[in-house]
Every structure is written in C-alpha cells, then in structure tokens.
N, C-alpha and C. Protein backbone atom coordinates (compact mmCIF):
# COMPACT_ATOMS: atom_id res chain seq x y z
N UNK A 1 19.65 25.67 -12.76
CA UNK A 1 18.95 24.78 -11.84
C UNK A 1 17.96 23.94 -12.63
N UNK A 2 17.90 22.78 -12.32
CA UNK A 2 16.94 21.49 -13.03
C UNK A 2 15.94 22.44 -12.49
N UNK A 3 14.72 22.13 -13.71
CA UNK A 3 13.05 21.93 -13.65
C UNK A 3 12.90 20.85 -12.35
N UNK A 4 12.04 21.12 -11.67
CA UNK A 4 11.75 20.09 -10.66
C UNK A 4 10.79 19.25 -11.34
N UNK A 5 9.99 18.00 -11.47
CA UNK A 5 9.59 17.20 -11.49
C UNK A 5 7.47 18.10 -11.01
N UNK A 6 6.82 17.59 -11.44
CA UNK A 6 5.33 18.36 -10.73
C UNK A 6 4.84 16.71 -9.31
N UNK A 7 4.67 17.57 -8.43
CA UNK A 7 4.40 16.67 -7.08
C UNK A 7 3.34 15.69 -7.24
N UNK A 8 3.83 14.42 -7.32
CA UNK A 8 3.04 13.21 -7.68
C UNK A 8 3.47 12.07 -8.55
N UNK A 9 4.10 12.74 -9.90
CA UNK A 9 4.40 12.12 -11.11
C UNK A 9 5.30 10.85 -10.61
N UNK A 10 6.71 10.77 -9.45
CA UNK A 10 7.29 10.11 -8.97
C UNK A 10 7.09 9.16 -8.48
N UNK A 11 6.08 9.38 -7.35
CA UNK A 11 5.34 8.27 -6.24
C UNK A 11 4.24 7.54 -7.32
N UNK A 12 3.47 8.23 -8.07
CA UNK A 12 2.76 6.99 -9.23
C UNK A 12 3.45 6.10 -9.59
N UNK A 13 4.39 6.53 -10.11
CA UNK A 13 5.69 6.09 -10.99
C UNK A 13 5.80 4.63 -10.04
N UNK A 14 6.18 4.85 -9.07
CA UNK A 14 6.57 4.14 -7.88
C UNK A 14 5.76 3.03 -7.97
N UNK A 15 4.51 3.28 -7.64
CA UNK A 15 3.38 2.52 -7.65
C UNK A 15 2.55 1.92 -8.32
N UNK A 16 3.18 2.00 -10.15
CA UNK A 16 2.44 1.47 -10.81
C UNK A 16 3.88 0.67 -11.08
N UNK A 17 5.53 0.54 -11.46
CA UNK A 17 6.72 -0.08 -11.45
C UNK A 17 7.34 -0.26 -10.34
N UNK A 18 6.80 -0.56 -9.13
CA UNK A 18 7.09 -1.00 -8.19
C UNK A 18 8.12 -2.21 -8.56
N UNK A 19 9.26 -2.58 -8.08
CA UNK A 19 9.93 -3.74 -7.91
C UNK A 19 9.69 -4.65 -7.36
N UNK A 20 9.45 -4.68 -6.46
CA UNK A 20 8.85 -5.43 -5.46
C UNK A 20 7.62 -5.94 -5.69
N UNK A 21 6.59 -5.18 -5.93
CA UNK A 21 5.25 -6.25 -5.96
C UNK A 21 4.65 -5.67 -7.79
N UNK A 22 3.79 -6.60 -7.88
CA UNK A 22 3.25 -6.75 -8.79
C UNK A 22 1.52 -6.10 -8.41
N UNK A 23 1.47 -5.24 -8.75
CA UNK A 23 -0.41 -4.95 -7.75
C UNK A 23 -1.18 -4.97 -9.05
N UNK A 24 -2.84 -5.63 -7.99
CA UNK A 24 -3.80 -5.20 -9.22
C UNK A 24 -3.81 -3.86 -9.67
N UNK A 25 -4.08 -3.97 -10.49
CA UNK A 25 -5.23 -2.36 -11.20
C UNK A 25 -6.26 -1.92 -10.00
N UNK A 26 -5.73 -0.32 -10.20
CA UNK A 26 -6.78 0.28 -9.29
C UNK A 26 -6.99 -0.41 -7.71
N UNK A 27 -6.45 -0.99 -7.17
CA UNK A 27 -6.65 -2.00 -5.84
C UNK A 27 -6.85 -0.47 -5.21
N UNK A 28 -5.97 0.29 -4.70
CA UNK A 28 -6.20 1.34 -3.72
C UNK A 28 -7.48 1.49 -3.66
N UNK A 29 -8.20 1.85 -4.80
CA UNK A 29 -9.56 2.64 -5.37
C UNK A 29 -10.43 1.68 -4.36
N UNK A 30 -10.42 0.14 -4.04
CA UNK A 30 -11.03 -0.23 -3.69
C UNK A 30 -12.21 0.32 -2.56
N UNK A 31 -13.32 -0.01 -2.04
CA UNK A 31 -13.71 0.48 -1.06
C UNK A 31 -14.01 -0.51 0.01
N UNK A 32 -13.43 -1.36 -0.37
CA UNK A 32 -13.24 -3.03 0.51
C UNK A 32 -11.90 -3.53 1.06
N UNK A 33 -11.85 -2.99 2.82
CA UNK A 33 -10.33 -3.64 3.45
C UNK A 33 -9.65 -4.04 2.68
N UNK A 34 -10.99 -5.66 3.38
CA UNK A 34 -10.60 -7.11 2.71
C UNK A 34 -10.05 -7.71 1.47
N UNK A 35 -10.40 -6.50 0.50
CA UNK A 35 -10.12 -6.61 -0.80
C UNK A 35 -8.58 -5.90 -0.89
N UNK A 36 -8.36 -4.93 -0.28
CA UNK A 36 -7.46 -4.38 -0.39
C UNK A 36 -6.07 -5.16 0.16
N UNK A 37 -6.40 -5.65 1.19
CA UNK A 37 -5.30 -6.17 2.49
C UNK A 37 -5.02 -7.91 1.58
N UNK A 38 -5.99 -8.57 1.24
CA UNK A 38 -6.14 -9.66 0.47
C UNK A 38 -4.93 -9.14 -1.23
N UNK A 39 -5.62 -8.69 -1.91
CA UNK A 39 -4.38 -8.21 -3.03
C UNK A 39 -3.15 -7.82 -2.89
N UNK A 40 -3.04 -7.78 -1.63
CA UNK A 40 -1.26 -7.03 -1.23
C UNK A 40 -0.64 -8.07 -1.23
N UNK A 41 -1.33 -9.20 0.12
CA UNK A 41 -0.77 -10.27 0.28
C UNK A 41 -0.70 -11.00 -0.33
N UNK A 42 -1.43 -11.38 -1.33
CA UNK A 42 -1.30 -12.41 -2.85
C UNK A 42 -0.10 -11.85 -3.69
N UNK A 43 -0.15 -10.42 -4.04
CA UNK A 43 1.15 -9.90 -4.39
C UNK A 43 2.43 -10.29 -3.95
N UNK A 44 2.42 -10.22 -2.55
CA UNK A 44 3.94 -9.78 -1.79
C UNK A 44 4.14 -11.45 -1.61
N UNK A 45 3.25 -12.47 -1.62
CA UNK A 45 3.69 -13.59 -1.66
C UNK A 45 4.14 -14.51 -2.91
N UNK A 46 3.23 -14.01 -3.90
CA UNK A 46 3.94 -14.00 -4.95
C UNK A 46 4.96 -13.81 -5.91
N UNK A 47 5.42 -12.51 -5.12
CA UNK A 47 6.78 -11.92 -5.71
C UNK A 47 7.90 -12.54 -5.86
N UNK A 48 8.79 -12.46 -6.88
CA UNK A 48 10.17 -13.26 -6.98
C UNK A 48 10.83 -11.51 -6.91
N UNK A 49 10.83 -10.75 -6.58
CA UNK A 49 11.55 -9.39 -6.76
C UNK A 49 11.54 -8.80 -5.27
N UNK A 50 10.77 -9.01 -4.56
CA UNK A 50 10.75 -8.12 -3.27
C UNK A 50 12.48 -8.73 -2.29
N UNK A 51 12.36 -7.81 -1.84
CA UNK A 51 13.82 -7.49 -0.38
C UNK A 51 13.19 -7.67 0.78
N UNK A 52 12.08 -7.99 1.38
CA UNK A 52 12.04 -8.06 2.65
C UNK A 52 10.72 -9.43 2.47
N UNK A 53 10.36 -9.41 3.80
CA UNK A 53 9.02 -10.85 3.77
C UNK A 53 7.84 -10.09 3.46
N UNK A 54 6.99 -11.34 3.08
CA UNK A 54 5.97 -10.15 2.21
C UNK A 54 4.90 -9.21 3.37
N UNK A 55 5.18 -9.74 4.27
CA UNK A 55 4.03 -9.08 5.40
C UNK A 55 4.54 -7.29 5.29
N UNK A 56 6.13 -7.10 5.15
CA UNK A 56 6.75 -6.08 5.09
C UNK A 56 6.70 -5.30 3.84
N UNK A 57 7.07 -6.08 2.40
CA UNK A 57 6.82 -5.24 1.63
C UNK A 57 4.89 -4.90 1.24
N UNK A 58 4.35 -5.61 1.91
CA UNK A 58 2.77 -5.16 1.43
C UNK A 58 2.54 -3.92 2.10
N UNK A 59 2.59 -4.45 3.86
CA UNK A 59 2.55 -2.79 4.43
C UNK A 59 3.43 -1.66 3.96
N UNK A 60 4.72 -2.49 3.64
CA UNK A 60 4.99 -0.72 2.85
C UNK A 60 4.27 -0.12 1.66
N UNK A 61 3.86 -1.31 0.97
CA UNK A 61 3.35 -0.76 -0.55
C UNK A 61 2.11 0.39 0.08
N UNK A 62 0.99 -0.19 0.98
CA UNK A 62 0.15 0.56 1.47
C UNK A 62 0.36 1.97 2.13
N UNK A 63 1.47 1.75 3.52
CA UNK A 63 1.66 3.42 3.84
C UNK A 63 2.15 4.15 2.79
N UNK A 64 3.08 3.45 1.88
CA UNK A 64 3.81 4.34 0.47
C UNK A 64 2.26 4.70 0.28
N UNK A 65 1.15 4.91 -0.06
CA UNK A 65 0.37 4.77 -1.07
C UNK A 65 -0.67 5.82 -0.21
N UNK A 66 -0.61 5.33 1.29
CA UNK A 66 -1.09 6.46 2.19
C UNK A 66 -0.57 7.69 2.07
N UNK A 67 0.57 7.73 2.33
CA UNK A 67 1.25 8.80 2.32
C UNK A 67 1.45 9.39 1.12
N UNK A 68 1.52 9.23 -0.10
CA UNK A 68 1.48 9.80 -0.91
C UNK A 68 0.54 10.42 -1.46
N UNK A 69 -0.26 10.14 -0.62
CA UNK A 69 -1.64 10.58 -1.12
C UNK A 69 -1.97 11.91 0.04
N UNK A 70 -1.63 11.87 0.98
CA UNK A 70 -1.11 12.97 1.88
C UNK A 70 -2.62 13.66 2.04
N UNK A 71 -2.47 15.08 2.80
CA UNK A 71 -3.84 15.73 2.61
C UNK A 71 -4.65 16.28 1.75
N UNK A 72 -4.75 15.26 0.54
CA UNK A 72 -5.61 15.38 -0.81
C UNK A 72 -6.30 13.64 -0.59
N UNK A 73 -6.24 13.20 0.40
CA UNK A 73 -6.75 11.65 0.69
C UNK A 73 -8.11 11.94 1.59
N UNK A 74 -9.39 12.14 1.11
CA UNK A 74 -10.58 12.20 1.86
C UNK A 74 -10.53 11.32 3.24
N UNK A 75 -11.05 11.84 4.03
CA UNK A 75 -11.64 10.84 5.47
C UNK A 75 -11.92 9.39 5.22
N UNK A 76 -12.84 9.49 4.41
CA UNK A 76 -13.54 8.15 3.80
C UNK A 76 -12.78 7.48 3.12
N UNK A 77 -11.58 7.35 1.99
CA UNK A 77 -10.53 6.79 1.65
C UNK A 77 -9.62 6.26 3.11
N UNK A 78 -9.37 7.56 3.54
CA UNK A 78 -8.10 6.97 4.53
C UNK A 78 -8.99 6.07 5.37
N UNK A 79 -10.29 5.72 5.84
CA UNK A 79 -10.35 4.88 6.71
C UNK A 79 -10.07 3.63 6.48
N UNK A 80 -10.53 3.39 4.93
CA UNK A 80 -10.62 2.19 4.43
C UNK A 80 -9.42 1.93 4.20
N UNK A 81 -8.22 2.24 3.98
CA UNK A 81 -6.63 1.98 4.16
C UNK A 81 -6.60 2.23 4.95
N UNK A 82 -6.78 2.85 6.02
CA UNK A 82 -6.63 2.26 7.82
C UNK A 82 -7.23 1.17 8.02
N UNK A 83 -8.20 0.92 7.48
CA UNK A 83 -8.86 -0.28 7.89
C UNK A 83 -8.00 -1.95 7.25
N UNK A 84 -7.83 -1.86 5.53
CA UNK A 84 -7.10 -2.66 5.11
C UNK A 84 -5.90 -2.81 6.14
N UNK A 85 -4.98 -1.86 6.39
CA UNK A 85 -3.34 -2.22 7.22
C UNK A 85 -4.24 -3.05 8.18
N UNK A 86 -5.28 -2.82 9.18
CA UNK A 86 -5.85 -3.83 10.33
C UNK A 86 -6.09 -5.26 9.64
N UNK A 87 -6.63 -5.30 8.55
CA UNK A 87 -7.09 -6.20 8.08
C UNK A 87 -5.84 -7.33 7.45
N UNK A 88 -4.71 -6.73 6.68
CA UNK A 88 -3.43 -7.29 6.50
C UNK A 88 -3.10 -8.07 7.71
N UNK A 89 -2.57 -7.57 9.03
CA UNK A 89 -2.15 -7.58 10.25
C UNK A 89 -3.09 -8.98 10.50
N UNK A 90 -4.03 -8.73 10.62
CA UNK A 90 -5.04 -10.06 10.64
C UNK A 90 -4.64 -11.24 10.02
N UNK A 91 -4.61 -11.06 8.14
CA UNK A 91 -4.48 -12.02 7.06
C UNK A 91 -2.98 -12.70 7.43
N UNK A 92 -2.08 -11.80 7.96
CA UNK A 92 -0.67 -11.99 7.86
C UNK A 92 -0.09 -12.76 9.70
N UNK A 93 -1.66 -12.55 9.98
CA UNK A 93 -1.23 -13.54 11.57
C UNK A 93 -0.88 -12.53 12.63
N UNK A 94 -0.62 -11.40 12.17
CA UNK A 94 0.44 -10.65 13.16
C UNK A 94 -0.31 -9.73 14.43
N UNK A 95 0.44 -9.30 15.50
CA UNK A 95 -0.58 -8.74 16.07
C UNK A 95 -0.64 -7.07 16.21
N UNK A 96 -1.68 -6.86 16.70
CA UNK A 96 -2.12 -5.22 16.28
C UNK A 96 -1.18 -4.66 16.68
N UNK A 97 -1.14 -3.04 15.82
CA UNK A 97 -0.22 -2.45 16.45
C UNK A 97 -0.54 -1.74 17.40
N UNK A 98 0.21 -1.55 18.87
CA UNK A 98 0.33 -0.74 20.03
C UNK A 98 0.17 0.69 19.76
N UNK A 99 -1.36 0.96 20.61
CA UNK A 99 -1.54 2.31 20.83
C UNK A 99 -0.43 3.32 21.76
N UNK A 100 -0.18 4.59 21.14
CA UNK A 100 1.09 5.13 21.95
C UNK A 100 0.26 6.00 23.61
C-alpha cells in the first residue's frame, strides 16, 4: 500500500500552482475583505488559464482555501473570508447569497 501523502501538503500545492489564477503572496493572511475580495478579482480577470468566468474561479479559489483550512481556521480568520466572499459578490456586481 502507497505512503499516503501528510494532510495539507496537496491543497497548498493547489494554492500556491493553481492553474487558473495567479494570486498574490500571502493574500489569505490578509486581515482586510476588501483586500482580499479585490486580489481575487484582479487575478481571475487577469487570467489567460482559468475554465470558468472570473467571478467563478475567484470564489472557488476562496472556499478552496476556506475549506482547506477546515477546523484549524480560527473564528477571526474565517470571518474575514466570510466577509471577503460578501465583499467579492459586491466587487463582481452579483447579488447576495440566499439565506436557507
């Protein structure tokens, strides 16, 4: 049986050779939406590599980035990437998403 891989090494991987977008350094780390939701979209519009429109590959780059970060992601992190996806949604025109 293969060695498995140690949980993480993959999804970095992901996120620093992303295909699709090109991201700043450290952007997640940010502690600024605006800053955050702003660098996606300069990315994803910039891209000559992405598969979908960039409103789509930015929010994915972000939940990828949520989720990988899973329950080792403090309160205070995840708000501010909850807060950036609101703030994208904004930058990108679109409207909020529906409470269930």
């Amino acid at each position: 049986m293969a060695k498995r891989q140690t949980a993480g090494k993959w999804s970095a991987k992901v996120t620093e050779t992303s295909d699709a977008l090109d991201l700043e350094d450290n952007i997640f780390k940010s502690r600024s939406p605006t800053r955050i939701a702003a660098s996606l979209k300069h990315s994803a519009e910039h891209s000559d590599r992405r598969k979908s429109s960039p409103f789509r590959s930015a929010m994915s780059m972000l939940i990828f980035y949520i989720n990988r970060a899973g329950k080792n992601l403090p309160a205070s992190r995840k708000r501010v990437l909850e807060a950036a996806k609101i703030e994208m949604r904004r930058l990108f025109r679109r409207p909020a998403e529906k409470e269930n």
